[in-house]
C-alpha atoms as a PDB file:
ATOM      1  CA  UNK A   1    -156.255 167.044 125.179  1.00  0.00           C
ATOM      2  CA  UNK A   2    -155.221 163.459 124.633  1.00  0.00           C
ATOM      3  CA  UNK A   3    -156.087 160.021 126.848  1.00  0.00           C
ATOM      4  CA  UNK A   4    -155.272 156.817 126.240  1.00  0.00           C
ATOM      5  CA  UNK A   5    -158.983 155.907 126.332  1.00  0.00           C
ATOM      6  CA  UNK A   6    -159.058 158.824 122.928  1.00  0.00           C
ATOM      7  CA  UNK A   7    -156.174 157.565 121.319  1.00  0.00           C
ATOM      8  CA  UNK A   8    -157.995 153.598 121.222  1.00  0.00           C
ATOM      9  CA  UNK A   9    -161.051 155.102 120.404  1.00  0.00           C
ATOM     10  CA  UNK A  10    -160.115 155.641 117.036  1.00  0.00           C
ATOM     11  CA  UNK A  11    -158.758 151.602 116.363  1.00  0.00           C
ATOM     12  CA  UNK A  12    -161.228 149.704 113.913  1.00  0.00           C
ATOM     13  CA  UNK A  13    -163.071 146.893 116.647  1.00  0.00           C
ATOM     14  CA  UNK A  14    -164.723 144.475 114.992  1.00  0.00           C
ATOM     15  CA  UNK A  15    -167.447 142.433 116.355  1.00  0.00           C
ATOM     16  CA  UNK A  16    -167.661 144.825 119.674  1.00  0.00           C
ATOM     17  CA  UNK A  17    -171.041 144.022 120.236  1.00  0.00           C
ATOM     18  CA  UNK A  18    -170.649 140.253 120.393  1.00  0.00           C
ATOM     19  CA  UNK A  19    -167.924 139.648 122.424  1.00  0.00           C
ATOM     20  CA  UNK A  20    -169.054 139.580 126.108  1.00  0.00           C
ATOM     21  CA  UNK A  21    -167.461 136.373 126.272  1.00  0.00           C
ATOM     22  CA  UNK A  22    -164.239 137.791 125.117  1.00  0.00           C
ATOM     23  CA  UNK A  23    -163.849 137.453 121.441  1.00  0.00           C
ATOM     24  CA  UNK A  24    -161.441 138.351 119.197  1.00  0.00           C
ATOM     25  CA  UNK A  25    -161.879 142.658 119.381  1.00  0.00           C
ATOM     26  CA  UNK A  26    -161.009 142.147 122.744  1.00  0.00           C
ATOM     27  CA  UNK A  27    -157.891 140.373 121.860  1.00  0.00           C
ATOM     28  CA  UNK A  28    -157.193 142.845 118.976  1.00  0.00           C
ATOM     29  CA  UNK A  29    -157.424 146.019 121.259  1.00  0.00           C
ATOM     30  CA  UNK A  30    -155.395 144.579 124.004  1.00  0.00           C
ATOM     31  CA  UNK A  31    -152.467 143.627 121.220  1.00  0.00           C
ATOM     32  CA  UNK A  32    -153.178 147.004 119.807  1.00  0.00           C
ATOM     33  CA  UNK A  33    -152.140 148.975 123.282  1.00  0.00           C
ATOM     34  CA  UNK A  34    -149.183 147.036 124.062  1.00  0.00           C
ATOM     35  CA  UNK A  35    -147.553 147.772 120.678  1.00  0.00           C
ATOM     36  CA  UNK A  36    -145.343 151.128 120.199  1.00  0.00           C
ATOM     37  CA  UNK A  37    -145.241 152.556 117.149  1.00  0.00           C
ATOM     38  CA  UNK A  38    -142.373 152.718 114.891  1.00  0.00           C
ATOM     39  CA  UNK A  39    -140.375 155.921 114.425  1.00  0.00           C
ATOM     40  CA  UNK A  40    -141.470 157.314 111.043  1.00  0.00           C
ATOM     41  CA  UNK A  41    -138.631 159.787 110.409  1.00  0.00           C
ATOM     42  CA  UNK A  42    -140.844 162.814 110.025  1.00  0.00           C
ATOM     43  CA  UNK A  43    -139.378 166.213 111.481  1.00  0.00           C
ATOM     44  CA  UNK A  44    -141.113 167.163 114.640  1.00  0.00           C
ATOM     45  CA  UNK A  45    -141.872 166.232 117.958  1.00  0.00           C
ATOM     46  CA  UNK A  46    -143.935 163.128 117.796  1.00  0.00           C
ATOM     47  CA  UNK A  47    -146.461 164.209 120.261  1.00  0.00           C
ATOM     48  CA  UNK A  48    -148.661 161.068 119.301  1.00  0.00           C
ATOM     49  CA  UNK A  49    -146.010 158.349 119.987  1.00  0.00           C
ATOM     50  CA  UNK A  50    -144.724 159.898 122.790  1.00  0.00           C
ATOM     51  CA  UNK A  51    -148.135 159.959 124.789  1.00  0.00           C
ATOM     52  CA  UNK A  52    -149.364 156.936 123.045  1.00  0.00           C
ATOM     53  CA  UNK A  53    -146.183 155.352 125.743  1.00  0.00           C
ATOM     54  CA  UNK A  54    -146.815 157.378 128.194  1.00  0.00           C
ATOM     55  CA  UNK A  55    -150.563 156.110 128.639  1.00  0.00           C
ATOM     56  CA  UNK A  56    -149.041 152.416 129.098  1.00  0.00           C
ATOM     57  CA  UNK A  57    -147.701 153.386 132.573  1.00  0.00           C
ATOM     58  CA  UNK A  58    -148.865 151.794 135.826  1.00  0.00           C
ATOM     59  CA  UNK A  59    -151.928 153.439 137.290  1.00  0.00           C
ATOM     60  CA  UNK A  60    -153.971 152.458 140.200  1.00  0.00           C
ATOM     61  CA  UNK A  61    -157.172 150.048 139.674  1.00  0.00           C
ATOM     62  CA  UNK A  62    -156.296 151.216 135.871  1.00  0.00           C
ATOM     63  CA  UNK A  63    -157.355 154.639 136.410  1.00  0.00           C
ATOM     64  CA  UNK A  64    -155.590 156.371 133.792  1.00  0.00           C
ATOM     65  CA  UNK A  65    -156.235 159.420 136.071  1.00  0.00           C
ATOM     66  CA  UNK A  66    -154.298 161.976 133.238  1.00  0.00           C
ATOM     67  CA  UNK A  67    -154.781 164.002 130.089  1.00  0.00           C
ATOM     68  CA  UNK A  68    -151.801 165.146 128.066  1.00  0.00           C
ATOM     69  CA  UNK A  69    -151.430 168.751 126.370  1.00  0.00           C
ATOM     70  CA  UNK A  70    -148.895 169.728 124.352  1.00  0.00           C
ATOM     71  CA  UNK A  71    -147.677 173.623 123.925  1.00  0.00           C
ATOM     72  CA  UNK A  72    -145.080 173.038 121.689  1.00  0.00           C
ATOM     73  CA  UNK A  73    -141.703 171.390 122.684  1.00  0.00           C
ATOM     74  CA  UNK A  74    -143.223 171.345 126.229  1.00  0.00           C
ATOM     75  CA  UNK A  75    -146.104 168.205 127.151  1.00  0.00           C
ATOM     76  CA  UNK A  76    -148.124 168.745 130.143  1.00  0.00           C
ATOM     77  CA  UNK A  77    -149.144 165.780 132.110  1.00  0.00           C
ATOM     78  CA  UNK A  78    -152.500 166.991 133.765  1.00  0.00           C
ATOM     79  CA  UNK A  79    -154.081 165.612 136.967  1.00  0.00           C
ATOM     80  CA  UNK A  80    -157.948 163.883 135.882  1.00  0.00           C
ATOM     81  CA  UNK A  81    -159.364 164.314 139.102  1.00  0.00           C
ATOM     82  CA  UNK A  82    -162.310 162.830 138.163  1.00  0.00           C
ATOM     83  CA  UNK A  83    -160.861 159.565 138.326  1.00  0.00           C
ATOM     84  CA  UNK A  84    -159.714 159.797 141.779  1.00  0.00           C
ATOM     85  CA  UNK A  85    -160.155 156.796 143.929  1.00  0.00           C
ATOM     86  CA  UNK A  86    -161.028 158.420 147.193  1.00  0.00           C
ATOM     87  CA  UNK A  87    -161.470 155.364 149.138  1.00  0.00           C
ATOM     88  CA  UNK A  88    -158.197 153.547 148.489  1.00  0.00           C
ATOM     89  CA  UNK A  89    -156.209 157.024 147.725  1.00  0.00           C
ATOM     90  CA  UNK A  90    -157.838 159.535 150.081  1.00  0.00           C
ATOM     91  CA  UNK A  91    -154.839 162.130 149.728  1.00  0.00           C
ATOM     92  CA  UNK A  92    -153.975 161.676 145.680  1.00  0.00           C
ATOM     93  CA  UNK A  93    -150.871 159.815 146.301  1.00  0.00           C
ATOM     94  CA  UNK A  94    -151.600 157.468 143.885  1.00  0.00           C
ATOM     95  CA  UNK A  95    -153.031 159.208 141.435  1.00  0.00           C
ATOM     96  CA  UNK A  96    -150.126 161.413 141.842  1.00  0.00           C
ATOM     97  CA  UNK A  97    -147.608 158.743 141.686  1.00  0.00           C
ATOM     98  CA  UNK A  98    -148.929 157.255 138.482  1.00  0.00           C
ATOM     99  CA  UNK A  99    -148.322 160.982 137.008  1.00  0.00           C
ATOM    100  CA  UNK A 100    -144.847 160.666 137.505  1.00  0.00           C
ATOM    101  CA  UNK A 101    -144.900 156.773 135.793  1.00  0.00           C
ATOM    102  CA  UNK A 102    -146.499 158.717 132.830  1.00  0.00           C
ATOM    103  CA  UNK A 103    -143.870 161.261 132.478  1.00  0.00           C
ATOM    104  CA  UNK A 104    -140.443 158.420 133.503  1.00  0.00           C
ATOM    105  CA  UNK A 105    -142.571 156.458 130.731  1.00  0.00           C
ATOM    106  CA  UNK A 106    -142.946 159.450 128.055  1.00  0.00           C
ATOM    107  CA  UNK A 107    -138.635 160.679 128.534  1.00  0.00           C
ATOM    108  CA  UNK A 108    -137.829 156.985 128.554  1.00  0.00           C
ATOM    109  CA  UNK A 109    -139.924 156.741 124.638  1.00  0.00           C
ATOM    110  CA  UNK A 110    -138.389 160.373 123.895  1.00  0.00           C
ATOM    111  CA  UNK A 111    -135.033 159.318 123.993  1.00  0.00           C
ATOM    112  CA  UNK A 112    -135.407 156.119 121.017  1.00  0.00           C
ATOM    113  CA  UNK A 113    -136.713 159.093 118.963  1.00  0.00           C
ATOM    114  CA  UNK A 114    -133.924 161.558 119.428  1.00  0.00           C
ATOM    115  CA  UNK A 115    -135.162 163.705 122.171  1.00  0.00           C
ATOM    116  CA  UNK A 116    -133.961 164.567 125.892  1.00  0.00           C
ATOM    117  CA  UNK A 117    -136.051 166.062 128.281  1.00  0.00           C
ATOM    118  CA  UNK A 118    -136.840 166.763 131.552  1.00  0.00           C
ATOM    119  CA  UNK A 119    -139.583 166.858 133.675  1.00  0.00           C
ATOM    120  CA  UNK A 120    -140.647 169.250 136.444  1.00  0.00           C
ATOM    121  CA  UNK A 121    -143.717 169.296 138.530  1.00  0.00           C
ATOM    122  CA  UNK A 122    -145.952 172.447 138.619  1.00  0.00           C
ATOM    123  CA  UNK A 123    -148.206 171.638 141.269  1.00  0.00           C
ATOM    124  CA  UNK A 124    -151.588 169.857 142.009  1.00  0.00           C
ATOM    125  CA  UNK A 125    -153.495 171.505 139.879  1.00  0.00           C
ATOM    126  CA  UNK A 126    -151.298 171.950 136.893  1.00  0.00           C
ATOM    127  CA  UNK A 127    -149.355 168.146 137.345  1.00  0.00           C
ATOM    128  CA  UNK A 128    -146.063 167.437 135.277  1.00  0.00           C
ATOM    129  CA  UNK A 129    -144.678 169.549 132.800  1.00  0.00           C
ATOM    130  CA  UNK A 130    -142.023 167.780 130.320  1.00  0.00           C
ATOM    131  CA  UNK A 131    -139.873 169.513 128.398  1.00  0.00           C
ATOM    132  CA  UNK A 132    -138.020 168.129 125.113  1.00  0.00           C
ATOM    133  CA  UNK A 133    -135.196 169.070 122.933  1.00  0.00           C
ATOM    134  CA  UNK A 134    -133.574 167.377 119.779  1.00  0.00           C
ATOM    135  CA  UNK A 135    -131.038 164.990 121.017  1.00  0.00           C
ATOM    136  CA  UNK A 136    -128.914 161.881 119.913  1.00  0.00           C
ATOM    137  CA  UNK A 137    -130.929 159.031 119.866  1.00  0.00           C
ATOM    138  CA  UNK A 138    -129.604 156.703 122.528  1.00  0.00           C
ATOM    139  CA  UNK A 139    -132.622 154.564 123.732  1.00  0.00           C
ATOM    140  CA  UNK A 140    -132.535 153.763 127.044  1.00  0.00           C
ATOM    141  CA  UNK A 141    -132.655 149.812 127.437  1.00  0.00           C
ATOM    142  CA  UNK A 142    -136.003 150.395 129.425  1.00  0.00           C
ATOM    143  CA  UNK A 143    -137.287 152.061 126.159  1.00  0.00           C
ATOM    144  CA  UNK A 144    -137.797 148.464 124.430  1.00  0.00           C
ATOM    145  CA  UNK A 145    -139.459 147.184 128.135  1.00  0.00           C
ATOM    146  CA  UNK A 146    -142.665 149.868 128.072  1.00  0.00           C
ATOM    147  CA  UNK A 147    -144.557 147.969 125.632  1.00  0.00           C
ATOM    148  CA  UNK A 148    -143.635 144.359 127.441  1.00  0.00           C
ATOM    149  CA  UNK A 149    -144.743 146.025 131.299  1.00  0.00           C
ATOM    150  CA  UNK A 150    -147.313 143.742 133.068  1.00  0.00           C
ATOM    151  CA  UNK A 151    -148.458 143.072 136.450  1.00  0.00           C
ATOM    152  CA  UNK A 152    -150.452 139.275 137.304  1.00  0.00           C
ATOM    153  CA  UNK A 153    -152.749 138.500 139.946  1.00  0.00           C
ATOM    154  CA  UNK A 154    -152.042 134.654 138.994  1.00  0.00           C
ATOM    155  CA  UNK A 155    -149.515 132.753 141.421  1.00  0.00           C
ATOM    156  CA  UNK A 156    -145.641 133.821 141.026  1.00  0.00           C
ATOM    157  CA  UNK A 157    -143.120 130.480 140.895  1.00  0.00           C
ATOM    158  CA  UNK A 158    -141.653 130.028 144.116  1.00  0.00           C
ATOM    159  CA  UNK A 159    -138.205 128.976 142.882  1.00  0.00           C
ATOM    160  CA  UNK A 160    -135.336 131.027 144.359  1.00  0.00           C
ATOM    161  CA  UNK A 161    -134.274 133.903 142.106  1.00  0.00           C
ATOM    162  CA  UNK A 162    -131.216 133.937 140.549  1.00  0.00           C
ATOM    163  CA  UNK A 163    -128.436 136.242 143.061  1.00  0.00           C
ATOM    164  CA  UNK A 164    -127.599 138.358 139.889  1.00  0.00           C
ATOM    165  CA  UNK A 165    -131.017 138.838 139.095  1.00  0.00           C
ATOM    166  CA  UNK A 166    -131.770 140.109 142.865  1.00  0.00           C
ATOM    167  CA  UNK A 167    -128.300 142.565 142.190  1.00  0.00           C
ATOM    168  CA  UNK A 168    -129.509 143.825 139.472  1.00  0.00           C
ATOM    169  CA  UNK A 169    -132.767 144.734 141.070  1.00  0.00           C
ATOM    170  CA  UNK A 170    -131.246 146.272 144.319  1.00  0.00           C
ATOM    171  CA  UNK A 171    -129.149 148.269 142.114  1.00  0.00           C
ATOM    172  CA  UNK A 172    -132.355 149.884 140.340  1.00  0.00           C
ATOM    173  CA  UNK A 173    -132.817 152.163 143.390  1.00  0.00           C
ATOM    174  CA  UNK A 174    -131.975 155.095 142.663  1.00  0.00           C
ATOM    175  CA  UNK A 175    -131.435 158.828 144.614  1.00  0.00           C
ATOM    176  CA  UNK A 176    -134.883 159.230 147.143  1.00  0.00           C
ATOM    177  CA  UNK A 177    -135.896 155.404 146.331  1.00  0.00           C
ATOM    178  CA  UNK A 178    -135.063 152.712 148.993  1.00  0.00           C
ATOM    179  CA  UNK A 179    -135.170 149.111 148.123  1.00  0.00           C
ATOM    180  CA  UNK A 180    -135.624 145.807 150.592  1.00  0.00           C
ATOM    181  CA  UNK A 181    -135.416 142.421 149.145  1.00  0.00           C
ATOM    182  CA  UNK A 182    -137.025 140.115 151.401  1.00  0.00           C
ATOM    183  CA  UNK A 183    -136.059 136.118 149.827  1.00  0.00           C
ATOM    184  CA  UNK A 184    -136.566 134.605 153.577  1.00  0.00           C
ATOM    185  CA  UNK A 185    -139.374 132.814 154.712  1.00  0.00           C
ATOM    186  CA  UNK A 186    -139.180 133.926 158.313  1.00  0.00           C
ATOM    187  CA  UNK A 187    -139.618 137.434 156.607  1.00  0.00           C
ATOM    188  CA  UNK A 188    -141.734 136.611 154.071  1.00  0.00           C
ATOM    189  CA  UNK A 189    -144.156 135.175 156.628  1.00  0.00           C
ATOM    190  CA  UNK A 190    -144.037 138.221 159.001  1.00  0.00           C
ATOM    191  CA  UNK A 191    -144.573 140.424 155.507  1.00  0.00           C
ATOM    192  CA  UNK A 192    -147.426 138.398 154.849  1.00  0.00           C
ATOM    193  CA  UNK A 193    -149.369 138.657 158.016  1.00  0.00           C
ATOM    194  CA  UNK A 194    -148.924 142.817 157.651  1.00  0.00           C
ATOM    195  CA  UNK A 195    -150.446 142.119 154.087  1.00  0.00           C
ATOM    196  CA  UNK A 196    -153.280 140.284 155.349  1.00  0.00           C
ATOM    197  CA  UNK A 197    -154.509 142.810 158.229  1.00  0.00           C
ATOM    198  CA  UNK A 198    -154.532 145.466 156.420  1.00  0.00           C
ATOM    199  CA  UNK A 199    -156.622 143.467 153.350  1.00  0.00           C
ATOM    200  CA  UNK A 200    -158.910 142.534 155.617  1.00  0.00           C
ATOM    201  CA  UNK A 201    -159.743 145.862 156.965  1.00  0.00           C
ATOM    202  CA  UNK A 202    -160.233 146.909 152.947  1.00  0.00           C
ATOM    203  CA  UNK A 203    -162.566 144.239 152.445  1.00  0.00           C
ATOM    204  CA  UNK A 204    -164.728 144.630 155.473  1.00  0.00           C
ATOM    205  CA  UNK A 205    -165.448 148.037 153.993  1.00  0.00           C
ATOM    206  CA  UNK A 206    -168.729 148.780 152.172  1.00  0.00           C
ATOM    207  CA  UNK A 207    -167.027 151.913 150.442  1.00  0.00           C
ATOM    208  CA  UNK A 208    -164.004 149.776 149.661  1.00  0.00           C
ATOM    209  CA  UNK A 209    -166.458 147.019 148.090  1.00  0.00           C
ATOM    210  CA  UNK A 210    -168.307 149.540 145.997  1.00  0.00           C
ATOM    211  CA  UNK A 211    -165.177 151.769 144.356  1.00  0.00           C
ATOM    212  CA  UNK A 212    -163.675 148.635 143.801  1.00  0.00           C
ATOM    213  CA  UNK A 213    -166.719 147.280 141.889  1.00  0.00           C
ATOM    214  CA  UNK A 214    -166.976 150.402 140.015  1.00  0.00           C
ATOM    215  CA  UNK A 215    -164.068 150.113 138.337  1.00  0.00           C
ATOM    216  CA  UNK A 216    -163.997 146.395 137.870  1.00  0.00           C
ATOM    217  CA  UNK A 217    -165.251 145.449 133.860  1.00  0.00           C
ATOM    218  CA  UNK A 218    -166.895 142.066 133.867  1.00  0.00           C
ATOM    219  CA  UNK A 219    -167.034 141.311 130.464  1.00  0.00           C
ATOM    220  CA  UNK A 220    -164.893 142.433 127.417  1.00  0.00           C
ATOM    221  CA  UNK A 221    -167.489 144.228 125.844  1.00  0.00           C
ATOM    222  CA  UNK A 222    -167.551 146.682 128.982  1.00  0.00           C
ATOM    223  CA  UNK A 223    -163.662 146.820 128.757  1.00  0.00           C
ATOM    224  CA  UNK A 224    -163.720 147.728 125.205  1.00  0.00           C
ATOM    225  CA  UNK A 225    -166.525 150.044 125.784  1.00  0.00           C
ATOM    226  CA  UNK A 226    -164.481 152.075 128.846  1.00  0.00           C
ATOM    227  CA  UNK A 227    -160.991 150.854 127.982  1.00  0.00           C
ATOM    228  CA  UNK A 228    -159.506 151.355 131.438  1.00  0.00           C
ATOM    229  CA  UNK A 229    -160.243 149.425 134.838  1.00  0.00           C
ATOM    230  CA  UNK A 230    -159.816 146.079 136.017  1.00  0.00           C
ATOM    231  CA  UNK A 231    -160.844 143.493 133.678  1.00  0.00           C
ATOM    232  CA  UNK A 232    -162.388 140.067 135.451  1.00  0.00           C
ATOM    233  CA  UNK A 233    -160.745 137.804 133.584  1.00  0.00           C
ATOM    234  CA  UNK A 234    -157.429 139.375 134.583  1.00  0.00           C
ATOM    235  CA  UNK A 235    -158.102 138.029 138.118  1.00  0.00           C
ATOM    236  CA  UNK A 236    -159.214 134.871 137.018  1.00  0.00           C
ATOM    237  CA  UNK A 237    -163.014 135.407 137.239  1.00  0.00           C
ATOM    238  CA  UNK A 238    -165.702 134.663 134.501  1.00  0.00           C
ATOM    239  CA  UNK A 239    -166.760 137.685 132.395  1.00  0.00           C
ATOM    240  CA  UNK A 240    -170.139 138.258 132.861  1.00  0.00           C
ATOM    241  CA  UNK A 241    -172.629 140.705 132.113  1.00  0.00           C
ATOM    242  CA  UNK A 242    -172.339 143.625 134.590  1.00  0.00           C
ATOM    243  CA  UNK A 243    -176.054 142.667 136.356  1.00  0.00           C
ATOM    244  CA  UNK A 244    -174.572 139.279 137.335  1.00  0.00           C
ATOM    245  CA  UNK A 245    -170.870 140.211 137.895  1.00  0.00           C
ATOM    246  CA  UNK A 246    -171.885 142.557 140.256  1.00  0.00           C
ATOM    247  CA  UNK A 247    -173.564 140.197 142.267  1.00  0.00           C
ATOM    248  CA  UNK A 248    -171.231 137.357 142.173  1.00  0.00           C
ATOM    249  CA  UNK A 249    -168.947 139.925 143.272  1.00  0.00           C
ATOM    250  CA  UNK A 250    -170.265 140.978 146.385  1.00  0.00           C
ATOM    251  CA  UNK A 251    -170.876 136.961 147.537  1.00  0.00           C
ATOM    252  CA  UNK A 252    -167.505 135.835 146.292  1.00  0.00           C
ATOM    253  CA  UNK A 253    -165.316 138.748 147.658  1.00  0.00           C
ATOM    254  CA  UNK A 254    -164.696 138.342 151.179  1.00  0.00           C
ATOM    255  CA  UNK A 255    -162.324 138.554 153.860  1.00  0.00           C
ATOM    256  CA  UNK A 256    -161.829 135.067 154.609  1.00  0.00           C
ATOM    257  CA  UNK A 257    -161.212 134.370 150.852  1.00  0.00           C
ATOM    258  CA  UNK A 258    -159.139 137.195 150.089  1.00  0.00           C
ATOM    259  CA  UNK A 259    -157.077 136.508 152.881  1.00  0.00           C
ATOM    260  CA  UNK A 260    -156.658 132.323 151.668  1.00  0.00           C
ATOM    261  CA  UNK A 261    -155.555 134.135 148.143  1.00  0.00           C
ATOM    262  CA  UNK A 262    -153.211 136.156 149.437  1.00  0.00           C
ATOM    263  CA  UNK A 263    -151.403 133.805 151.815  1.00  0.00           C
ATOM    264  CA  UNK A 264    -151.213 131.280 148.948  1.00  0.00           C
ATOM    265  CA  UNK A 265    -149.665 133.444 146.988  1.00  0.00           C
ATOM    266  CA  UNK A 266    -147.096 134.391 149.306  1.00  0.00           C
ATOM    267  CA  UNK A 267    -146.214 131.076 150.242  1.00  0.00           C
ATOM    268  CA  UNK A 268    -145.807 130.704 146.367  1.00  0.00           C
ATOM    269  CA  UNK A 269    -143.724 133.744 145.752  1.00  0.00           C
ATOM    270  CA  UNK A 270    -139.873 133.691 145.727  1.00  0.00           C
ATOM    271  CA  UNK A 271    -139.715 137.016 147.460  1.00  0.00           C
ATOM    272  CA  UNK A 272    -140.987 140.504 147.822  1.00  0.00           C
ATOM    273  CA  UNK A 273    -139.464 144.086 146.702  1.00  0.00           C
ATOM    274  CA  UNK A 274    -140.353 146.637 149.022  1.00  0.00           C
ATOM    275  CA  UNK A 275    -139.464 150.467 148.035  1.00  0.00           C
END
């Protein structure tokens, strides 16, 4: 039974112990991750590779709520209930949805190797099944973009996207997926005051607070150490030792300033993608 968290485990970190601060294992493990590896040619189904992308797909607060078993041509994509977030994701839809990244993520890497799949979904309990076959190899151009996937809490430039650029992301919806592109202000504005009330209702709440805070890592040698979750400097905070990060997070994380952060970035934003 495989995990990202397994498959890092085994990279040579050097320095771990000293880099709180950040630190150049920090900087090796994160380049490390974001790398696929090259197709080596061997007969086979490269069950390593192939979950090795998979684990780069998105996943709530960095949950990584999966484990991966293979049973021959077929890889099973298992529900890790115990990284649920039951606050934020009472019902699993979450944690379900980043199942289904994991397994669009693993037949998107399949197909630069020479293999076609499919996926089907057994249930709660069992999760995704994916099943592969030799194929031509025909990489999908979203192959090449797993590795270069990234989300930012920074501010977005508010210039005016390009009109092909918003075509070509309206026409990435696909069957069951609706799209809205929202460019205008008036829009953006209303958006942004939904955004807001329902962040504030988050923040106000002490279970909120504490699952958030539970999976935020406050310095790199706690990220290194867990190798999921949020890591501080990510959000622009300092890293800092866990005692103190904890603290300066409950007095810095509040309604009013969550609520300046977000309309600031809004106001910065070119637009918003709603599906």
């Amino acid at each position: 039974m495989t995990t990202r968290r397994v498959l890092l485990s085994a990279l040579p970190l050097i320095g771990v112990a000293s880099c709180g601060e950040g630190g150049d294992a920090y900087a090796q493990a994160v380049a490390a991750t974001w790398v696929l590896p090259p197709a080596s040619g061997a007969a086979g189904l490269p069950v390593q590779a192939l979950v090795q992308a998979a684990t780069l797909a998105a996943s709530g607060h960095n949950t990584q709520p999966w484990r991966f078993v293979s049973r021959g041509r077929e890889l099973i994509i298992q529900p890790d209930l115990s990284r649920r977030t039951p606050v934020v994701d009472p019902d699993d839809h979450h944690l379900f949805v980043s199942l289904g990244c994991a397994a669009e993520t693993l037949l998107l890497a399949a197909t630069g190797r020479g293999w076609s799949g499919e996926a089907r979904f057994l249930g709660a309990a069992e999760g995704v099944a994916v099943n592969l076959s030799p194929g031509r190899q025909a990489p999908d151009p979203l192959c090449a973009a797993i590795a270069r996937r990234a989300s930012t809490r920074a501010d977005y430039d508010p210039r005016p996207v390009a009109i092909p650029s918003l075509r070509a992301l309206a026409a990435s919806a696909g069957p069951h997926v609706a799209l809205s592109l929202i460019t205008d202000r008036p829009r953006l504005d209303a958006l942004t005051a939904l955004i807001i009330d329902g962040d504030d209702v988050q923040v106000a709440d002490p279970a909120f607070r504490r699952e958030l805070a539970a999976w935020i890592r406050f310095d790199a040698a706690e990220a290194l150490a867990r190798r999921d979750g949020l890591f501080s400097r990510s959000s622009g905070s300092p890293a800092l030792p866990r005692w103190l990060g904890s603290r300066m997070f409950d007095l810095a994380f509040t309604v009013k300033g969550e609520a300046d952060k977000i309309a600031r970035q809004m106001a910065n934003t070119a637009g918003a993608a709603v599906f």
